[in-house]
C-alpha atoms as a PDB file:
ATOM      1  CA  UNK A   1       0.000   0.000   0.000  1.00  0.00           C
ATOM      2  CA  UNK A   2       1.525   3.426  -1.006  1.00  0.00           C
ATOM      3  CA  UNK A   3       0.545   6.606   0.302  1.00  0.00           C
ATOM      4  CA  UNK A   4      -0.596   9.142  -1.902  1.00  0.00           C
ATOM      5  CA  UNK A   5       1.364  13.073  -1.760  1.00  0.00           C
ATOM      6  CA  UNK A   6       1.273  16.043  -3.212  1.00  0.00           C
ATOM      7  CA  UNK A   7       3.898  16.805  -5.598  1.00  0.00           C
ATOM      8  CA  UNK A   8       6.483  19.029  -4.095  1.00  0.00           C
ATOM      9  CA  UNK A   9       5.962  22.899  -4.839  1.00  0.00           C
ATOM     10  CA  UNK A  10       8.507  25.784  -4.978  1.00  0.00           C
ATOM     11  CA  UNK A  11       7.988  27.000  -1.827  1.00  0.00           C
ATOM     12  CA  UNK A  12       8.295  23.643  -0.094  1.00  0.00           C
ATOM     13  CA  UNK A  13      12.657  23.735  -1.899  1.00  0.00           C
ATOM     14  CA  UNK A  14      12.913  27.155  -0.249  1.00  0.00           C
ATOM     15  CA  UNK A  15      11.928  26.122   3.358  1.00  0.00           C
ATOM     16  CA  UNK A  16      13.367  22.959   2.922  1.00  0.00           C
ATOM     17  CA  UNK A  17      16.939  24.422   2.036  1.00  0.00           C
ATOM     18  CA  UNK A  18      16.553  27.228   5.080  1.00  0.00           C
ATOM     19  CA  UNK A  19      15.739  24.588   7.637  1.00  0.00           C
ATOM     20  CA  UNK A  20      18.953  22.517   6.260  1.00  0.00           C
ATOM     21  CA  UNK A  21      21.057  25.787   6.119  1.00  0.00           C
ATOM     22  CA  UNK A  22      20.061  27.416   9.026  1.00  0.00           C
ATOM     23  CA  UNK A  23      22.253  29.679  10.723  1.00  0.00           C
ATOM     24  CA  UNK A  24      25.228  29.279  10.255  1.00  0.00           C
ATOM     25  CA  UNK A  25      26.563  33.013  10.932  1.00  0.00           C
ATOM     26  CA  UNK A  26      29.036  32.183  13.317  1.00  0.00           C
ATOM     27  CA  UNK A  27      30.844  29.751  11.430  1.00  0.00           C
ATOM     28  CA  UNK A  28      31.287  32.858   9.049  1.00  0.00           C
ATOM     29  CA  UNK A  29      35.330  33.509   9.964  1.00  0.00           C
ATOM     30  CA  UNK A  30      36.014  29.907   8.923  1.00  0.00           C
ATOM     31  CA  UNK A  31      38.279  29.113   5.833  1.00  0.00           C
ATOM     32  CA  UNK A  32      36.166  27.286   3.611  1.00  0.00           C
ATOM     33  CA  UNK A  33      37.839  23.397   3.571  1.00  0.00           C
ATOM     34  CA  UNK A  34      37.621  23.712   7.468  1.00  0.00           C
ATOM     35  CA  UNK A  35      37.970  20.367   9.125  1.00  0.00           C
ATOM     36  CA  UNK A  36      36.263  19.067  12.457  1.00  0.00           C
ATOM     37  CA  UNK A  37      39.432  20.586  14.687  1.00  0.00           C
ATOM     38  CA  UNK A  38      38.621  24.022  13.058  1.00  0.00           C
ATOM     39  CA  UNK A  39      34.980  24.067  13.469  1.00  0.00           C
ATOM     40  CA  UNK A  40      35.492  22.535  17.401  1.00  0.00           C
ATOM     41  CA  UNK A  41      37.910  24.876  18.462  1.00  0.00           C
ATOM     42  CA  UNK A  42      35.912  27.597  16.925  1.00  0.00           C
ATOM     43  CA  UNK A  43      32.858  25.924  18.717  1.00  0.00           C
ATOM     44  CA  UNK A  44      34.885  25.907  21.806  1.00  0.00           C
ATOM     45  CA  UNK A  45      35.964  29.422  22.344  1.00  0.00           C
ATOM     46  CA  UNK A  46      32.511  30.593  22.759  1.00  0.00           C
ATOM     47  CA  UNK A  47      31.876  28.786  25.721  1.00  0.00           C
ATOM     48  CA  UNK A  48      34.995  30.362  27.352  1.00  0.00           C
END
């Protein structure tokens, strides 16, 4: 038994790619190519 959908609509891309995106402002100073160790210690000295 399938269930039946509605196709997906243009506004249903754009709220799906802003709840995958979200914000992501402080990551900003970040090299792009940063690894785990980057983003952590970045992470980390907020909560200094």
């Amino acid at each position: 038994m399938t269930a039946h959908t509605e196709p997906p609509t243009a506004d249903d891309a754009s709220d799906e790619s802003k709840s995958s995106e979200g914000d992501a402002s402080h990551l900003d100073d970040l090299e792009d190519g940063a690894g785990c160790t980057e983003i952590w210690e970045k992470l980390s000295e907020g909560r200094e």
